[in-house]
Every structure is written in structure tokens, then in C-alpha cells.
N, C-alpha and C. Protein backbone atom coordinates (compact mmCIF):
# COMPACT_ATOMS: atom_id res chain seq x y z
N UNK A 1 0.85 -1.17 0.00
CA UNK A 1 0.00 0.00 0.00
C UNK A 1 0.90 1.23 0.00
N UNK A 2 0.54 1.87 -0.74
CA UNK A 2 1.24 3.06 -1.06
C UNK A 2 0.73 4.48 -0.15
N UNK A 3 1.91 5.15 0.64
CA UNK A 3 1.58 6.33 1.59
C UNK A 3 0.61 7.11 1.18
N UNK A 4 0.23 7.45 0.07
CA UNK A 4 -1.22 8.02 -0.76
C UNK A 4 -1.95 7.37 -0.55
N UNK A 5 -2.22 6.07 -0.78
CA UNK A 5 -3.39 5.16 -0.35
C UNK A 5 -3.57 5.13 1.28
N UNK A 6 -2.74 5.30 2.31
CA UNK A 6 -3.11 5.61 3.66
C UNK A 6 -3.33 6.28 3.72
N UNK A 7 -2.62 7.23 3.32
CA UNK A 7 -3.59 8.71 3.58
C UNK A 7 -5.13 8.85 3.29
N UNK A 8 -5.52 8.77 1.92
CA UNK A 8 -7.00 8.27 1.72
C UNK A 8 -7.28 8.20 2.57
N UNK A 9 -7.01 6.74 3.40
CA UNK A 9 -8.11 6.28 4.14
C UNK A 9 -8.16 6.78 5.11
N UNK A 10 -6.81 7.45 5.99
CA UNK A 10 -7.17 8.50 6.96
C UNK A 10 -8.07 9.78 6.85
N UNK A 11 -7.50 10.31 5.81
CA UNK A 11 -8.18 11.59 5.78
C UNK A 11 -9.46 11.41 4.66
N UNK A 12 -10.45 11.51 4.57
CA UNK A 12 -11.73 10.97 3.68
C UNK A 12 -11.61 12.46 3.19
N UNK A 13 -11.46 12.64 1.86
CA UNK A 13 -11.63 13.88 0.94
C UNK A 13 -12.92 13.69 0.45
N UNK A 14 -13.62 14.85 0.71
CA UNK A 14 -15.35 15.13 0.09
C UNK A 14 -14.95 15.23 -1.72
N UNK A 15 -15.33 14.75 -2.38
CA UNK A 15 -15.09 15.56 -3.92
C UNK A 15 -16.37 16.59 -3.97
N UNK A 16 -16.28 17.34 -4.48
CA UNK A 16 -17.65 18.58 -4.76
C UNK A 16 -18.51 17.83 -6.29
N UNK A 17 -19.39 18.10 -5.65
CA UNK A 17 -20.49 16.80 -6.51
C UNK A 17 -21.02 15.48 -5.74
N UNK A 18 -19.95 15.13 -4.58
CA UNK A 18 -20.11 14.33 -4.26
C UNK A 18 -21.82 13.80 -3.30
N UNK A 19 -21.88 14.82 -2.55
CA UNK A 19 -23.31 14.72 -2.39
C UNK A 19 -24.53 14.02 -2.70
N UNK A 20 -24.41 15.22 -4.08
CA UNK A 20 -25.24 15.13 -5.46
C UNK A 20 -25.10 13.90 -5.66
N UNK A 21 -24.10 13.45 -5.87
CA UNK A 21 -23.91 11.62 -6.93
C UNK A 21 -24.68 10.47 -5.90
N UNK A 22 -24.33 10.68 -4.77
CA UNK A 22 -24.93 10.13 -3.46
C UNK A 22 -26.36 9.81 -3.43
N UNK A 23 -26.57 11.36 -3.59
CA UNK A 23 -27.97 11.55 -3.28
C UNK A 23 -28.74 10.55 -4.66
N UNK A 24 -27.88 10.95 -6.18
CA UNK A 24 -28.39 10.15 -7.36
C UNK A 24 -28.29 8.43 -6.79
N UNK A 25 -27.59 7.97 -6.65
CA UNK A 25 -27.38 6.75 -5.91
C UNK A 25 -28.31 6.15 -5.56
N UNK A 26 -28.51 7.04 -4.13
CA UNK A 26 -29.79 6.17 -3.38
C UNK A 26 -31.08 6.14 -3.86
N UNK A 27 -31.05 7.35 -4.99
CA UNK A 27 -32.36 7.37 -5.51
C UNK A 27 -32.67 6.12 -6.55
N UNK A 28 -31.44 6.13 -6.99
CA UNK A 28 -31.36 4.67 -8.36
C UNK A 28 -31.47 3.30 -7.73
N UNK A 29 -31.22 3.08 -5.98
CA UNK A 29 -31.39 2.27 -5.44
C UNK A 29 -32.99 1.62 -4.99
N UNK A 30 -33.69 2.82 -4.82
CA UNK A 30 -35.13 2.70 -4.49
C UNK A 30 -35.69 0.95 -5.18
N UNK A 31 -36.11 0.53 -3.82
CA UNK A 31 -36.79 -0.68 -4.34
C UNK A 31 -37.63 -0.89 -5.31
N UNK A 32 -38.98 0.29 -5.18
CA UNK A 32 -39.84 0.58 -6.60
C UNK A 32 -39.46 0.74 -7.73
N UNK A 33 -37.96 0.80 -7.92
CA UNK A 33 -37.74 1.23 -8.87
C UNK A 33 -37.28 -0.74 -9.44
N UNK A 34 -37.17 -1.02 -8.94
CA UNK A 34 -36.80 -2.79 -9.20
C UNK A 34 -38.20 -3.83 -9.15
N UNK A 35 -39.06 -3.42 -8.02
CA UNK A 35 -40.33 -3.72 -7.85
C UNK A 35 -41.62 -3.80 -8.85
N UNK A 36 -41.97 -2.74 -8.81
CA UNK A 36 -43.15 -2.15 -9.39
C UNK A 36 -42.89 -1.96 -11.40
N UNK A 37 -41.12 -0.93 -11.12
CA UNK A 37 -41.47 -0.54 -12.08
C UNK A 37 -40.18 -1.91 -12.92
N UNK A 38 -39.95 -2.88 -12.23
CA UNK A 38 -39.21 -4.14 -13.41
C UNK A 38 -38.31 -3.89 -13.67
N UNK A 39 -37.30 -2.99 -13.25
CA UNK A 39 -35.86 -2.61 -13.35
C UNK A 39 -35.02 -3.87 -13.19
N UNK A 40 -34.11 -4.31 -14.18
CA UNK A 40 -33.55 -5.48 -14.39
C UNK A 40 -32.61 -5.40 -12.59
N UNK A 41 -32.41 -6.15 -12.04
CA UNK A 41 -31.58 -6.02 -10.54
C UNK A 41 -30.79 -6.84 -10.81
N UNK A 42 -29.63 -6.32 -11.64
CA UNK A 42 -28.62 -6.74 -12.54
C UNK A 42 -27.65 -5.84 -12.65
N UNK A 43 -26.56 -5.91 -12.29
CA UNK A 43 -25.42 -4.98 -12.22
C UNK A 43 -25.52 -4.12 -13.72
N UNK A 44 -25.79 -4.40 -14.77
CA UNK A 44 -26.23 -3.15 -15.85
C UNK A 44 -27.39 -2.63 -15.60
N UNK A 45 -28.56 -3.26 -14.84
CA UNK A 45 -29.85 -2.84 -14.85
C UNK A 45 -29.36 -1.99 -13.71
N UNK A 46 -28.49 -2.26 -12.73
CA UNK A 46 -28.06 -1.15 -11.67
C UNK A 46 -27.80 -0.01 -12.30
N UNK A 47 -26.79 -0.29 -13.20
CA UNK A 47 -26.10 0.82 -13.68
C UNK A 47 -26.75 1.98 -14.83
N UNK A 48 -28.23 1.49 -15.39
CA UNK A 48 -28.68 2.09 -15.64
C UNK A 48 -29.89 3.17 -15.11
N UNK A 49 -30.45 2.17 -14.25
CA UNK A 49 -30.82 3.19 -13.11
C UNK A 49 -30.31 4.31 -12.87
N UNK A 50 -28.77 3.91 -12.49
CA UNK A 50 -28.21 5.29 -11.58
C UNK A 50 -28.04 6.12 -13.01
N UNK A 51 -27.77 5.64 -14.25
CA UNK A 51 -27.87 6.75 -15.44
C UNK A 51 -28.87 7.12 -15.46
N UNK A 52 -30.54 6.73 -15.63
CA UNK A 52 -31.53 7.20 -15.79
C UNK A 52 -31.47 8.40 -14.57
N UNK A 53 -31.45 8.47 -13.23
CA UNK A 53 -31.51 9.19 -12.49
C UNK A 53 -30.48 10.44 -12.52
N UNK A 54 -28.90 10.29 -12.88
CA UNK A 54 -27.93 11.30 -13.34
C UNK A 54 -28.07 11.87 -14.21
N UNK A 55 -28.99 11.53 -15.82
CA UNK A 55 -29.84 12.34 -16.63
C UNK A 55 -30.74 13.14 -16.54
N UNK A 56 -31.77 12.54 -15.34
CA UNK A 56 -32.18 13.79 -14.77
C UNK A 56 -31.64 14.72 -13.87
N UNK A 57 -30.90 14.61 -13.00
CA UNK A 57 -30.15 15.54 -12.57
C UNK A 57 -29.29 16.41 -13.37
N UNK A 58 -28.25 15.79 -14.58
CA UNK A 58 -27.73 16.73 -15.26
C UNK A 58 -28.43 17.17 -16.29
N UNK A 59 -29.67 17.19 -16.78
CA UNK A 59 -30.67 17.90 -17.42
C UNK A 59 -30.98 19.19 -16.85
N UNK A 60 -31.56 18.68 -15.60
CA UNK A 60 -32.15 20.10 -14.59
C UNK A 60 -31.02 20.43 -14.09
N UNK A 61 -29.18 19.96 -14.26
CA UNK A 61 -28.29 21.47 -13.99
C UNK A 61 -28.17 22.19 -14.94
N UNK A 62 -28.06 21.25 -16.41
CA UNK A 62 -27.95 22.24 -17.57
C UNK A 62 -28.93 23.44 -17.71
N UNK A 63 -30.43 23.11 -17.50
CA UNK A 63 -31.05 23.82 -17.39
C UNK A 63 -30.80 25.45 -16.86
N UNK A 64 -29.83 25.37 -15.74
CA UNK A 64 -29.40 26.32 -14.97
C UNK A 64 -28.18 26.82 -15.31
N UNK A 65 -27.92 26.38 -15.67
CA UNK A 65 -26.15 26.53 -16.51
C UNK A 65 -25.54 26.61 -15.39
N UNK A 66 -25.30 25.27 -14.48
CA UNK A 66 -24.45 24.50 -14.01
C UNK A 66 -23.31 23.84 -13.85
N UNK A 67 -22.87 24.72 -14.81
CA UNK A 67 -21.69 23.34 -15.86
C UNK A 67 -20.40 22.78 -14.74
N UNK A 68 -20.16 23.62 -13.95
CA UNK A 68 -19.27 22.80 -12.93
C UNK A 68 -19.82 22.40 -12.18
N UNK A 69 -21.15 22.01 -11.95
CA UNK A 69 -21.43 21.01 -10.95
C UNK A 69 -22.04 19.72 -11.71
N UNK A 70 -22.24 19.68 -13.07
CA UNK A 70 -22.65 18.73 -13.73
C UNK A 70 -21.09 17.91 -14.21
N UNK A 71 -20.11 18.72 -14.25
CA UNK A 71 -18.91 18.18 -14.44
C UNK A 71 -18.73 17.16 -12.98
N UNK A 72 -19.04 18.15 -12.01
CA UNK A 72 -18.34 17.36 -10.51
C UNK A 72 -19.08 16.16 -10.41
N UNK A 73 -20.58 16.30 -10.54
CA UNK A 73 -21.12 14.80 -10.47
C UNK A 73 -20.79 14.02 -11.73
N UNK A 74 -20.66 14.58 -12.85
CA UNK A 74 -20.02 13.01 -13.45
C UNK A 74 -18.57 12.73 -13.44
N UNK A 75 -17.66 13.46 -12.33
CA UNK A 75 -16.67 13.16 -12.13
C UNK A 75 -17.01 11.87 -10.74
N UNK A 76 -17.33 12.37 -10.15
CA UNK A 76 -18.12 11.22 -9.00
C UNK A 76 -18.48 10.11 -9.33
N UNK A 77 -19.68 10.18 -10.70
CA UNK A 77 -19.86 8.70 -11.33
C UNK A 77 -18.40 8.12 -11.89
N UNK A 78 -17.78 8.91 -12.55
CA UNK A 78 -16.75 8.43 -13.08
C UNK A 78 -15.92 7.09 -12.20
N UNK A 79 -15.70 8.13 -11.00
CA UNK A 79 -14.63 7.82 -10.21
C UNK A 79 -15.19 6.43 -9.15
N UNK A 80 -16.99 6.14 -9.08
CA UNK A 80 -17.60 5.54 -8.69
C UNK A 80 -17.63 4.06 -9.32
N UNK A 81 -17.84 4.39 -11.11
CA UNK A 81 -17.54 3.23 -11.66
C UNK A 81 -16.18 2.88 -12.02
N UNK A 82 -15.10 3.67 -11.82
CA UNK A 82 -14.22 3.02 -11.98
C UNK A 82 -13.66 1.98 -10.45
N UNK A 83 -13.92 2.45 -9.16
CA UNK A 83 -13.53 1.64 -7.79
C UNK A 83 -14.59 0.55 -8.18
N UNK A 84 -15.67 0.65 -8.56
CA UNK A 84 -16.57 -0.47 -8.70
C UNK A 84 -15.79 -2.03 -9.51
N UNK A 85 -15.53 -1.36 -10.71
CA UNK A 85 -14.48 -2.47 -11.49
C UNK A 85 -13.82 -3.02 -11.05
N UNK A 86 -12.20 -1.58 -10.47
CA UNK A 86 -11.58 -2.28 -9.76
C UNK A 86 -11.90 -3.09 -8.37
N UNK A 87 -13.05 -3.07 -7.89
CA UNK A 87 -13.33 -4.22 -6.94
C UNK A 87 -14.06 -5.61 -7.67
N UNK A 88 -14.68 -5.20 -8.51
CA UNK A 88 -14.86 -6.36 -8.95
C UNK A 88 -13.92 -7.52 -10.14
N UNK A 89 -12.60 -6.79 -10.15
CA UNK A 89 -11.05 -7.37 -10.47
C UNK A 89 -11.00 -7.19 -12.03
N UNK A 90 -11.56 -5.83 -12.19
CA UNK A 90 -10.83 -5.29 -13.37
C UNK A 90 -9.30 -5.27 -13.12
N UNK A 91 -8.53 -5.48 -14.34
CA UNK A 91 -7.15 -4.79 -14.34
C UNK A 91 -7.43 -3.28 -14.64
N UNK A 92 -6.03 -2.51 -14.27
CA UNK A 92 -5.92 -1.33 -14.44
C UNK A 92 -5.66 -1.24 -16.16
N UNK A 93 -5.65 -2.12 -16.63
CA UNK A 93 -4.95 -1.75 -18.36
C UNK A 93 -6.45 -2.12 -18.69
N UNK A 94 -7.24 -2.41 -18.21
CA UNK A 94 -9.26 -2.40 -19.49
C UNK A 94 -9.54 -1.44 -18.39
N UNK A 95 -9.55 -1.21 -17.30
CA UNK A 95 -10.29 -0.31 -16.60
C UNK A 95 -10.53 1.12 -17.72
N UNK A 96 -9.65 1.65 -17.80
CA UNK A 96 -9.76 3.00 -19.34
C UNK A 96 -10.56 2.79 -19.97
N UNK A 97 -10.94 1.78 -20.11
CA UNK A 97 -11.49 0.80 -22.09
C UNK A 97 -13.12 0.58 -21.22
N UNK A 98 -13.49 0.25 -20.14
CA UNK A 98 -14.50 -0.09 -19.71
C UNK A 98 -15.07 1.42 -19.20
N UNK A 99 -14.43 2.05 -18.20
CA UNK A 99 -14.80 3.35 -18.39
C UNK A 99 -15.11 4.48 -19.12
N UNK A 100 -14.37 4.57 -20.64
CA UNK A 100 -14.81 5.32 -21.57
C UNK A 100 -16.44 4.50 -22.36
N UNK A 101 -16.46 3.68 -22.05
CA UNK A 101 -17.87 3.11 -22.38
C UNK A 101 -19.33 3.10 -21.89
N UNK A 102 -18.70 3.01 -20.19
CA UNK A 102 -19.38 3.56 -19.79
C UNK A 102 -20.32 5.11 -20.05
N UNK A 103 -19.42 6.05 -19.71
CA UNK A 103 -19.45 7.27 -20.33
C UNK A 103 -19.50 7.45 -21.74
N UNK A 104 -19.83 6.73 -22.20
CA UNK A 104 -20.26 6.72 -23.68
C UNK A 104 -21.98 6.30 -23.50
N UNK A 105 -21.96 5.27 -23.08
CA UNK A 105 -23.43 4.74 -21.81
C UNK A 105 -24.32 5.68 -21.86
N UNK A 106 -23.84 6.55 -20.99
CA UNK A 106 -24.03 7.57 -19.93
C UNK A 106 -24.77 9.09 -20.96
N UNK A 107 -23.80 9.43 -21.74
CA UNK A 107 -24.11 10.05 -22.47
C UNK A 107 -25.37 9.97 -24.05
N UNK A 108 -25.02 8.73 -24.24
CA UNK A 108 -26.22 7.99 -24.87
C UNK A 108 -27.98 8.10 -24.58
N UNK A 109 -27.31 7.77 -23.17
CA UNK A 109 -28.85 7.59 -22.19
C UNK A 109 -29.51 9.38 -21.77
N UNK A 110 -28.38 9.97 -21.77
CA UNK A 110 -28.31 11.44 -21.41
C UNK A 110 -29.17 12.09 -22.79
N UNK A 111 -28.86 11.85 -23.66
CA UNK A 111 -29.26 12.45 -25.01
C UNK A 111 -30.70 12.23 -25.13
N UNK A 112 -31.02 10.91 -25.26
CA UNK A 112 -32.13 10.12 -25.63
C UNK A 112 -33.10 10.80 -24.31
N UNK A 113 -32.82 10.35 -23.21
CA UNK A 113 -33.37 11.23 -21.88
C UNK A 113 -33.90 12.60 -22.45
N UNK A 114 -32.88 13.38 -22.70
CA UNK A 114 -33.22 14.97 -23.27
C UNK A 114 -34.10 15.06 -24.17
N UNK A 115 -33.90 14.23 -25.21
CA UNK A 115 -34.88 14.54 -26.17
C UNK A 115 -36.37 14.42 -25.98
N UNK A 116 -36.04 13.34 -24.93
CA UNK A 116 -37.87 12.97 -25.06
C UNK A 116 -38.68 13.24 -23.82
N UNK A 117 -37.50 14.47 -22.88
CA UNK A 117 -38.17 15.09 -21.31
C UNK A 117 -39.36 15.82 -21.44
N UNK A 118 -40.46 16.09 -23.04
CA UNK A 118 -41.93 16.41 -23.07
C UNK A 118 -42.40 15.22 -23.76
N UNK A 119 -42.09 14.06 -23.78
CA UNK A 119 -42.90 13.06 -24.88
C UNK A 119 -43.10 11.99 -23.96
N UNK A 120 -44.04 11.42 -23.43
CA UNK A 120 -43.97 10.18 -22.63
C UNK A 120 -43.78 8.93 -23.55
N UNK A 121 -43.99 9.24 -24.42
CA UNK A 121 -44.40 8.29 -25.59
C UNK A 121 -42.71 7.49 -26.39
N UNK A 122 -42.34 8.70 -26.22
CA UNK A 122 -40.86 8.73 -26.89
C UNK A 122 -39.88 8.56 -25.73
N UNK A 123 -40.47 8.97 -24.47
CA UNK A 123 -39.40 8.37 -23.00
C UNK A 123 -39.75 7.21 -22.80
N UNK A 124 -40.84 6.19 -23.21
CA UNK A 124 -41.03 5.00 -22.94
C UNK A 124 -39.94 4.56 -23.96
N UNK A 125 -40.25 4.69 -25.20
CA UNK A 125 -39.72 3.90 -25.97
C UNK A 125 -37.61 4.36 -25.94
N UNK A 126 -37.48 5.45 -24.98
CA UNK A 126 -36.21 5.42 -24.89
C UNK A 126 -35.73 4.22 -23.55
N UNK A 127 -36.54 4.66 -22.57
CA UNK A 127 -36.54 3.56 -21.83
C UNK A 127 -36.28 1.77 -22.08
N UNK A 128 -37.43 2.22 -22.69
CA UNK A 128 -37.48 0.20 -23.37
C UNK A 128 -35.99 -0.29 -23.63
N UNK A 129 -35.42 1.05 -24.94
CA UNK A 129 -34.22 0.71 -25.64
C UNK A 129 -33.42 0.31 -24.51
N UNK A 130 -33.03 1.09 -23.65
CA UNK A 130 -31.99 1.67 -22.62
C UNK A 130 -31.91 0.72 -20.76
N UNK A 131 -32.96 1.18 -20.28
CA UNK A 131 -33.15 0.51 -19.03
C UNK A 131 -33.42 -1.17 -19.61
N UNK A 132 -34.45 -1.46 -20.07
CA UNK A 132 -34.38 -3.09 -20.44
C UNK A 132 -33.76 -3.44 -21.50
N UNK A 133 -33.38 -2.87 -22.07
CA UNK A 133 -32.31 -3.06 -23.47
C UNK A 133 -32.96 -4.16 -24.30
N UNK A 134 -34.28 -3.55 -24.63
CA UNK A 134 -34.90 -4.57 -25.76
C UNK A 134 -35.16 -5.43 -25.57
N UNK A 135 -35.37 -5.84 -23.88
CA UNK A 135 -36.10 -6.97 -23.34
C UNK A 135 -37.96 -6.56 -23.28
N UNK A 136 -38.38 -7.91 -23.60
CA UNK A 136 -39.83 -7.61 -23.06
C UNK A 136 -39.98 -7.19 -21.44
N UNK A 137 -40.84 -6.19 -21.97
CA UNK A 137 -41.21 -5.12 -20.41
C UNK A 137 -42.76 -5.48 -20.10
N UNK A 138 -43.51 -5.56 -18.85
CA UNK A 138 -45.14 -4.93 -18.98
C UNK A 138 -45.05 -3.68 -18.88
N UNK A 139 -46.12 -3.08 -19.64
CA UNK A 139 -46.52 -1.84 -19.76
C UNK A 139 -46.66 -1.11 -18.50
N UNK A 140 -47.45 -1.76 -17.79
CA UNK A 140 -47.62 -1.38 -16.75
C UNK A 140 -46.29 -0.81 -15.73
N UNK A 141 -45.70 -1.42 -16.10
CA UNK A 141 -44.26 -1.15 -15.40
C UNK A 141 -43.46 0.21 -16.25
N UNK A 142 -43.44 -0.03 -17.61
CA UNK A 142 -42.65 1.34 -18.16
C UNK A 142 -43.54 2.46 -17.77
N UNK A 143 -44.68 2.23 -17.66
CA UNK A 143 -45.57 3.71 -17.20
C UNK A 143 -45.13 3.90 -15.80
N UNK A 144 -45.22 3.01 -14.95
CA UNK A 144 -44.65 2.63 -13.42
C UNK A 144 -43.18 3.95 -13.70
N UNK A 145 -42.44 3.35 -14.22
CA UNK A 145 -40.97 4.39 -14.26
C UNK A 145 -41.31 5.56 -14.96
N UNK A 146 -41.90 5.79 -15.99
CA UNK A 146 -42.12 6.90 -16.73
C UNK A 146 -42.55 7.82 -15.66
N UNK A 147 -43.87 7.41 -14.95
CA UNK A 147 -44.48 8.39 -13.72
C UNK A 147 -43.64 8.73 -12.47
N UNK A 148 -42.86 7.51 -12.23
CA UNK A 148 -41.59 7.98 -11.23
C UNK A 148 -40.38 8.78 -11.59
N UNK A 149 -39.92 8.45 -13.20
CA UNK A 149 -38.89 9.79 -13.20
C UNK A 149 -39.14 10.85 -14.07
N UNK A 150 -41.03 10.95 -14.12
CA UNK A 150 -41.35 12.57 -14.23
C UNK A 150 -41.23 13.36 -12.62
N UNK A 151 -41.99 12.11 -11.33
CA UNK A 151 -41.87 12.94 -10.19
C UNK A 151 -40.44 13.54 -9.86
N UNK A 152 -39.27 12.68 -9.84
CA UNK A 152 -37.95 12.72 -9.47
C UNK A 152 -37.54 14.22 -10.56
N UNK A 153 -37.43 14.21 -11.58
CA UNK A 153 -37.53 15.32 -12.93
C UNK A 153 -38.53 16.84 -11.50
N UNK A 154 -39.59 16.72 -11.19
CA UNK A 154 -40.20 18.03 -10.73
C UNK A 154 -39.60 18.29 -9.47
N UNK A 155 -39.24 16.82 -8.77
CA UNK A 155 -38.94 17.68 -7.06
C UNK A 155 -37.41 18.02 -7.68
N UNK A 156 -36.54 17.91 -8.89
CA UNK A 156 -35.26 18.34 -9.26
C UNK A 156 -35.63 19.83 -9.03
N UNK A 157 -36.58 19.84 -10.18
CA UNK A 157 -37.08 21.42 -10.50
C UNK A 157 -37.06 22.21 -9.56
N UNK A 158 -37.96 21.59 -8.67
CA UNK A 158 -38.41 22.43 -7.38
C UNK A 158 -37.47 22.75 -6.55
N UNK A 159 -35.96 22.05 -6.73
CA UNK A 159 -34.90 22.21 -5.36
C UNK A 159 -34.07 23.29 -6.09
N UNK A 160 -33.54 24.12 -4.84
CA UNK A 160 -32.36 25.08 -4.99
C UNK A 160 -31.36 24.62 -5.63
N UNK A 161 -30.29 25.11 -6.19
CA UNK A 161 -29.18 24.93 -6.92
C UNK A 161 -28.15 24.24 -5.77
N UNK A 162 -28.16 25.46 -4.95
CA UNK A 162 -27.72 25.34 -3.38
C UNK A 162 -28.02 24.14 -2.57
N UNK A 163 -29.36 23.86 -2.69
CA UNK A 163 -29.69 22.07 -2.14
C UNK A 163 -29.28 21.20 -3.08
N UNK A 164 -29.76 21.29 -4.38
CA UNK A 164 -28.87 19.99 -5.00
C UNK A 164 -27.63 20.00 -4.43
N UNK A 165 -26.58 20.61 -4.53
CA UNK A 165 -24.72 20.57 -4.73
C UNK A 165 -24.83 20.17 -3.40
N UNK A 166 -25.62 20.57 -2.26
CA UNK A 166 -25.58 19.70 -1.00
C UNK A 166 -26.26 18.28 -0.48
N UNK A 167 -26.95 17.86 -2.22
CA UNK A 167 -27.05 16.66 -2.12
C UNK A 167 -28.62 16.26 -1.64
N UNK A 168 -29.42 18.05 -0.86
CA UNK A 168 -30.82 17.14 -0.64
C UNK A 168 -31.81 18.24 -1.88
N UNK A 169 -33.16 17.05 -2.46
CA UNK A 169 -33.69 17.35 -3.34
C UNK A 169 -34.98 16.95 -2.89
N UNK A 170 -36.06 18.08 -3.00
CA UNK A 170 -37.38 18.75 -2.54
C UNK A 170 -38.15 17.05 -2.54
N UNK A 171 -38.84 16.85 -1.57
CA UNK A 171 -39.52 15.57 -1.23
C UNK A 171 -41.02 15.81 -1.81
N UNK A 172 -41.79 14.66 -2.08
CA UNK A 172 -43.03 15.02 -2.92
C UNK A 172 -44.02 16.09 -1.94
N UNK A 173 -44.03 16.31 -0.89
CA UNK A 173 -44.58 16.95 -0.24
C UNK A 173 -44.13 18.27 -0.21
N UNK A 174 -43.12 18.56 -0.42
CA UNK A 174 -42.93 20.45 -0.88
C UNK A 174 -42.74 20.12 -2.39
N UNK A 175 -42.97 19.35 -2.84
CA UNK A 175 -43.51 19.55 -4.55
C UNK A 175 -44.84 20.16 -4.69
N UNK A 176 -45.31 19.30 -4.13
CA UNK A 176 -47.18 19.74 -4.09
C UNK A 176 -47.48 21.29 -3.48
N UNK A 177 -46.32 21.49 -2.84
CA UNK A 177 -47.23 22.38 -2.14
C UNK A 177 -46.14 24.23 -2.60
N UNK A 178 -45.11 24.10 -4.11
CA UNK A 178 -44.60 24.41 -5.04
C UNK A 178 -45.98 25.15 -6.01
């Protein structure tokens, strides 16, 4: 172990974004979101989750012209899926090669997300592509997610710039009342 690597672990450095990515996290973790709405509970079906949810978040920073805090949280994901690999015994020589794909992923899902944040019609069918990757879905279930990350999309809206970057984002109950 290298004196940089102790250090780490002594001293825990916050990254800025970090919060935010957190906060995206636990939201991509939500059981309903595996439950109800059929989210594959599959280390890609994980990993798209937490993209579906970081699309909406870096949508509603762009929105604001955010750009260094949409950088910091996908520096966070970055840095999230790359310890992920390396624990799950990537080498360091594909780790690069798996990470730029990711983020290729990421950005994919980001686009498609954007385009179709007024079309339910056209966010299902980005969904379909993306979260089940052209697996048979019930309907019932893509509407299930469609209606959950329009809510997640408004309490974004509804939170301060200042509360996102600190990671908390408006609960359905000061949505409603927005």
C-alpha cells in the first residue's frame, strides 16, 4: 500500500459533486424502482438506473447553466464506476477501455433522456431501448418508471441549486405544495 493510499483512508476527501452523486445513488437504489417498475436487478440494470436518475439531474443542472457542478457529479460517477471495477477485479490496463464506455453509456442515455423530457411516448420507448435493453417489459411497469422519473424530474425542479450541490432534493410533499 502506497503512503497516498493511507492517507485516503485516513483523511476521507469530500469531492464537490459528491453529495449530489450520493444523493443520485440512493435514488437509483429505491426498491420501486426494481419492484413495481421491473428494473432489471442486474449490475447493468443497476447501472442504468443510476444513469436514468444522473440524466435527470444533469438535465435540470444544464437547465441552470451548471456546468461545474454537472462536471463534478459526473466526475463522482466516473470515479464511482471506476472503484466499482476495480473491486470487482478489473485490471488497471481495461479499466480506461471499460470506463470510456461507460461514459459513452451515460451520455447515450443522457441524449435520448433529453430529447424525449416532453414526450412520454418517446421516453417509454427510450426507456425500453436503454433501461431493459430490448427486453420484453409490462406496460404497466414502463408507465410505473415513466411516472416515477417525471416525479424525481419536478422535485429536481423544485430544489435550490444550493440544495442539489448539498445533495438534498425537494420531497413530494414540498412539490405539491410548489
Amino acid at each position: 500500500m502506497s503512503i497516498l493510499s493511507a492517507l485516503r483512508r485516513v483523511v476521507r476527501v469530500t469531492l464537490p459533486g459528491e453529495a449530489l452523486y450520493n444523493a443520485v445513488v440512493a435514488e437509483a437504489r429505491r426498491p420501486a424502482w426494481y419492484l413495481e417498475g421491473a428494473a432489471p436487478d442486474t449490475i447493468d440494470g443497476r447501472f442504468d438506473m443510476v444513469a436514468l436518475i444522473l440524466s435527470l439531474v444533469l438535465i435540470r443542472l444544464e437547465e441552470d447553466g451548471a456546468a461545474q457542478l454537472c462536471a463534478d457529479v459526473t466526475e463522482c460517477f466516473i470515479a464511482d464506476m471506476d472503484g466499482s471495477l476495480r473491486q470487482d477485479g478489473v485490471g488497471d490496463q481495461v479499466v480506461g477501455k471499460h470506463i470510456g464506455r461507460m461514459v459513452a453509456a451515460l451520455g447515450g442515455r443522457l441524449g435520448a433522456y433529453r430529447d424525449s423530457r416532453t414526450d412520454d411516448v418517446a421516453f417509454a420507448d427510450a426507456l425500453r431501448r436503454n433501461l431493459w435493453r430490448g427486453e420484453p417489459v409490462a406496460d404497466a411497469a414502463v408507465a410505473f418508471v415513466v411516472a416515477e422519473a417525471r416525479a424525481v424530474a419536478a422535485r429536481l425542479t423544485a430544489t435550490s441549486l444550493a440544495l442539489l450541490s448539498a445533495g438534498t432534493v425537494a420531497t413530494a410533499a414540498s412539490e405539491a405544495r410548489a
